[in-house]
N, C-alpha and C. Protein backbone atom coordinates (compact mmCIF):
# COMPACT_ATOMS: atom_id res chain seq x y z
N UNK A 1 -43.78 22.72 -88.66
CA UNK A 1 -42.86 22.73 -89.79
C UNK A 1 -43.60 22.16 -90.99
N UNK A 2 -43.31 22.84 -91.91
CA UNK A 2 -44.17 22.18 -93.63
C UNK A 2 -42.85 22.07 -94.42
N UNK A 3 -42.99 21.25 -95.31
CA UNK A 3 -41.86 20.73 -96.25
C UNK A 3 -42.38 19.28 -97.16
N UNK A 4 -41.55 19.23 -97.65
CA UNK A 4 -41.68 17.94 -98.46
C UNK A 4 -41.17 17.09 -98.09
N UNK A 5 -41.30 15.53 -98.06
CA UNK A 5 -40.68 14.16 -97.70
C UNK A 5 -39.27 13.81 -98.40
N UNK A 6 -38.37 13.75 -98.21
CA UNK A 6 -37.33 13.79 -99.19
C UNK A 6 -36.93 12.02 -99.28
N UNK A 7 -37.05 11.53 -97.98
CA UNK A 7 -37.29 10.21 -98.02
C UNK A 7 -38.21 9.07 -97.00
N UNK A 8 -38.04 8.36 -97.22
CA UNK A 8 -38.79 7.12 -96.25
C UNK A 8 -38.42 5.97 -96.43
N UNK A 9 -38.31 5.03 -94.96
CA UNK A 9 -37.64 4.19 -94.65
C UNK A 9 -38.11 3.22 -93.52
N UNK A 10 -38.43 2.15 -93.55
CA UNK A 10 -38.68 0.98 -92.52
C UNK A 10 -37.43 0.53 -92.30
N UNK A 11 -37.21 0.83 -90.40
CA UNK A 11 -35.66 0.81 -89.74
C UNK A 11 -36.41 -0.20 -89.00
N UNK A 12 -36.72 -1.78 -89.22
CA UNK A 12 -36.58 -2.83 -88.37
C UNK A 12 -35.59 -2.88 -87.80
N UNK A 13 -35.57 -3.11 -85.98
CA UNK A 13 -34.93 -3.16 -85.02
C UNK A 13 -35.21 -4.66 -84.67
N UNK A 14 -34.56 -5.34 -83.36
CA UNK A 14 -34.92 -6.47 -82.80
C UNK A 14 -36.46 -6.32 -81.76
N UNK A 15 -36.32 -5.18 -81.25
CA UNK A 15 -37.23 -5.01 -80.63
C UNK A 15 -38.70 -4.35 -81.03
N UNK A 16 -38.50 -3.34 -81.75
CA UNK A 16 -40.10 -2.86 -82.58
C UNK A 16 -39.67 -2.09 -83.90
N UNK A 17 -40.60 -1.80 -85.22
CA UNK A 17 -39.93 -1.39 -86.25
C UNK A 17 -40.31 0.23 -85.94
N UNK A 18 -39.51 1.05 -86.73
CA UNK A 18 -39.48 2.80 -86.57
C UNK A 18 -40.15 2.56 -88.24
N UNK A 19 -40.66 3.25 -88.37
CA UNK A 19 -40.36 4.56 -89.62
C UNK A 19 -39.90 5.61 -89.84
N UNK A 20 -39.02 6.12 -90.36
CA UNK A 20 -38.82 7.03 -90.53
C UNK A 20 -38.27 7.80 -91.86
N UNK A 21 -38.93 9.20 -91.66
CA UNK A 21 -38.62 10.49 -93.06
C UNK A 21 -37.72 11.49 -92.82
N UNK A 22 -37.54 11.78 -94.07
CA UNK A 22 -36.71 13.10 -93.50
C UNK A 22 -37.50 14.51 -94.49
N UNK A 23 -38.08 15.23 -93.97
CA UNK A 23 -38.83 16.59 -94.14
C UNK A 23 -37.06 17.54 -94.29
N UNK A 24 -37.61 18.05 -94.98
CA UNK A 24 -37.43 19.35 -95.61
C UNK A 24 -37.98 20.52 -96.04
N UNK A 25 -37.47 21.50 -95.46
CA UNK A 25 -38.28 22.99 -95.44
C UNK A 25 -37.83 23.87 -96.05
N UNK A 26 -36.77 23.88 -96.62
CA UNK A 26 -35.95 24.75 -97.81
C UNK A 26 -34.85 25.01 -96.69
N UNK A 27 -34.73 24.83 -95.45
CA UNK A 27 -33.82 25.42 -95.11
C UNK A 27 -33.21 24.48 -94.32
N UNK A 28 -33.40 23.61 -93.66
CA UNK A 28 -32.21 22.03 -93.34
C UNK A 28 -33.30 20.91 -92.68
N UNK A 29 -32.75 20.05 -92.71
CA UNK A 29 -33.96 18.91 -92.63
C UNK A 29 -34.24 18.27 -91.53
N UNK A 30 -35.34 17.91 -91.12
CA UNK A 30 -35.88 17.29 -89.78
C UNK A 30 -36.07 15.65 -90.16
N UNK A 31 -35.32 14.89 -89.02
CA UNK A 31 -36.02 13.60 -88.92
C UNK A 31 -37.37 13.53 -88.51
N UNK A 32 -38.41 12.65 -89.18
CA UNK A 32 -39.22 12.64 -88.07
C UNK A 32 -39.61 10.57 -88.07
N UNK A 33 -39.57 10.38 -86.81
CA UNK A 33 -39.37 9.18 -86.36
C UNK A 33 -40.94 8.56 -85.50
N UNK A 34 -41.45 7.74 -86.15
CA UNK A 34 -42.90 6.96 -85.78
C UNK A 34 -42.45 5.69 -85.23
N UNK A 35 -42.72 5.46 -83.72
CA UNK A 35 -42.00 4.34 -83.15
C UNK A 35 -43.40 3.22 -83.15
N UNK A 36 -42.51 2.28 -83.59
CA UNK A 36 -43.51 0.87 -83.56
C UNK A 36 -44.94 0.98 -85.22
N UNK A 37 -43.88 1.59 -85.96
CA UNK A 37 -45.13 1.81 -87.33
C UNK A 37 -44.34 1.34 -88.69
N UNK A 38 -44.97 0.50 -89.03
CA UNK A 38 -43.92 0.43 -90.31
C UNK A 38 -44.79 0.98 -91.71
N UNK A 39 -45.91 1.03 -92.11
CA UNK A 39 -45.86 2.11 -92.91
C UNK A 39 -47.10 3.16 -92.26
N UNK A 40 -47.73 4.29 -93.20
CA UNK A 40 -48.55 5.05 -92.99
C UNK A 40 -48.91 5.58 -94.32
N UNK A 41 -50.15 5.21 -94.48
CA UNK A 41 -51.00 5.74 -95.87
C UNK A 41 -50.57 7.11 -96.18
N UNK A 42 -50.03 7.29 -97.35
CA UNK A 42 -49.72 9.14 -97.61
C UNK A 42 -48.69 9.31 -97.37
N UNK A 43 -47.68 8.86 -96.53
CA UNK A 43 -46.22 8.98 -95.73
C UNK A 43 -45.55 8.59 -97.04
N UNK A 44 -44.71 9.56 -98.35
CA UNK A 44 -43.89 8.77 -99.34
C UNK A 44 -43.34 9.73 -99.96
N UNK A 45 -42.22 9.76 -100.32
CA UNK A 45 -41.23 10.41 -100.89
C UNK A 45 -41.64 11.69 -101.52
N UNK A 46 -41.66 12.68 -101.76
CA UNK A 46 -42.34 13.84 -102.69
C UNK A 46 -43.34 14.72 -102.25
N UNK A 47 -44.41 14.03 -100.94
CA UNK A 47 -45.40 14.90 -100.63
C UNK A 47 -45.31 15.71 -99.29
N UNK A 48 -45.39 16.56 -99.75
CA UNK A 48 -45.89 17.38 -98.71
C UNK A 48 -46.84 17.31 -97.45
N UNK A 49 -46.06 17.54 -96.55
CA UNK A 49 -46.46 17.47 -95.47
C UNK A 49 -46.46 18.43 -94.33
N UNK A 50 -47.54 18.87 -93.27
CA UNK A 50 -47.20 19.38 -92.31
C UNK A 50 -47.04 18.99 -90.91
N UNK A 51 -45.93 19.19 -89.94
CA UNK A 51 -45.79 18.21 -88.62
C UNK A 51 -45.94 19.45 -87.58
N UNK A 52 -46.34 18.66 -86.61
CA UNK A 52 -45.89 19.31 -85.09
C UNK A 52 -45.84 18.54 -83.86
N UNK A 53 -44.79 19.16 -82.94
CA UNK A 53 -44.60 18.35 -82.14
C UNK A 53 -43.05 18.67 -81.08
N UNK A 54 -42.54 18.08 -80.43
CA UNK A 54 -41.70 18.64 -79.76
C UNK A 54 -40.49 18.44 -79.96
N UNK A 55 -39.36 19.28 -80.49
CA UNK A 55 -38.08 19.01 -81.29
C UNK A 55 -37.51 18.23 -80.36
N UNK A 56 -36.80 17.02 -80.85
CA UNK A 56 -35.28 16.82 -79.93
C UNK A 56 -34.03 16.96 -80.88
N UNK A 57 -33.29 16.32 -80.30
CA UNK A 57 -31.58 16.22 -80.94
C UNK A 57 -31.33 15.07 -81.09
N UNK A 58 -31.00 13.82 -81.95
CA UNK A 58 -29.99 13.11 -82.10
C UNK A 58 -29.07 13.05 -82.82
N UNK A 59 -27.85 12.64 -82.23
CA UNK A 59 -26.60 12.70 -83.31
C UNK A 59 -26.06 14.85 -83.57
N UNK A 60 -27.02 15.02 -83.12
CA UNK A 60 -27.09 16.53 -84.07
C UNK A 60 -27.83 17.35 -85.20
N UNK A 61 -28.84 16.09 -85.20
CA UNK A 61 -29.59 16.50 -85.87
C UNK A 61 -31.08 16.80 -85.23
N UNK A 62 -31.86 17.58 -86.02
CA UNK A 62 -33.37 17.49 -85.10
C UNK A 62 -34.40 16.64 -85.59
N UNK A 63 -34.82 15.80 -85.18
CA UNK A 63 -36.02 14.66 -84.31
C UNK A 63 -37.04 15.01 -83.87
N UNK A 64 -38.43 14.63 -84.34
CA UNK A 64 -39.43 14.72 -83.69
C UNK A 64 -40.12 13.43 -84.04
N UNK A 65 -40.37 12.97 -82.85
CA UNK A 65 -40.62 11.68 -82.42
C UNK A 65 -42.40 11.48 -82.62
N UNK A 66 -43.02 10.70 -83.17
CA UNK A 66 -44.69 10.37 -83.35
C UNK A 66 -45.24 11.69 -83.42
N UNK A 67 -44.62 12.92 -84.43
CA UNK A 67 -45.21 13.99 -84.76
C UNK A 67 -46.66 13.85 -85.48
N UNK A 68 -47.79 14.47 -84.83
CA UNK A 68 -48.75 14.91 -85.16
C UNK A 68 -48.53 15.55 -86.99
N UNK A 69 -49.35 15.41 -87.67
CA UNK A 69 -49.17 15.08 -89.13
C UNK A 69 -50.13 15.65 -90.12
N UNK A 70 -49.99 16.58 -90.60
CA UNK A 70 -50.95 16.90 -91.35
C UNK A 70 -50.70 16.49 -93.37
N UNK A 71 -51.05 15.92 -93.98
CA UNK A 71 -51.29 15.44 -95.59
C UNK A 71 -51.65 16.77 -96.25
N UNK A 72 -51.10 17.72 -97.16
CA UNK A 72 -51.13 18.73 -97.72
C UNK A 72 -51.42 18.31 -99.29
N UNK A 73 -52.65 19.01 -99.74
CA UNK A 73 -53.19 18.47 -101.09
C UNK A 73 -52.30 18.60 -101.78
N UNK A 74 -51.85 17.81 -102.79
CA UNK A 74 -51.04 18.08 -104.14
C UNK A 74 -51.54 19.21 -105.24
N UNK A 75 -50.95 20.37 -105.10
CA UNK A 75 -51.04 21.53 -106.24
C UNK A 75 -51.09 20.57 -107.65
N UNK A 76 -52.65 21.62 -107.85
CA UNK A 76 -52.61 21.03 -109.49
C UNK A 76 -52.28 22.35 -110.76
């Protein structure tokens, strides 16, 4: 999936912190959830990104959990 970051967020828990974004592809949006990371160089609101990795479901929405990550140059 390729899209842009629409947001980002450090979800401290009691037990380990998540990060997590929400990607967007023009057509509905993927969580994607990094367990035990609180930030990641490049990971920020606006850029483009490409993921892969194995969909799940929470809540109803789709999740992909420590997706493999690709940083997509910024168009000049």
């Amino acid at each position: 999936v390729m899209g842009r970051l629409r947001s980002v967020e450090l979800c401290p828990t009691n037990e380990a912190a998540t990060l997590e974004a929400e990607l967007f592809d023009g057509t509905q949006g993927v969580t994607l959830i990094w367990l035990g990371r609180r930030r990641i160089p490049g990971i920020e609101p606006g850029r483009t990104i490409k993921v892969r990795g194995r969909m799940a479901e929470r809540n109803g929405q789709k999740v992909l959990y420590n997706p493999y990550y690709e940083l997509q140059s910024p168009v000049s």
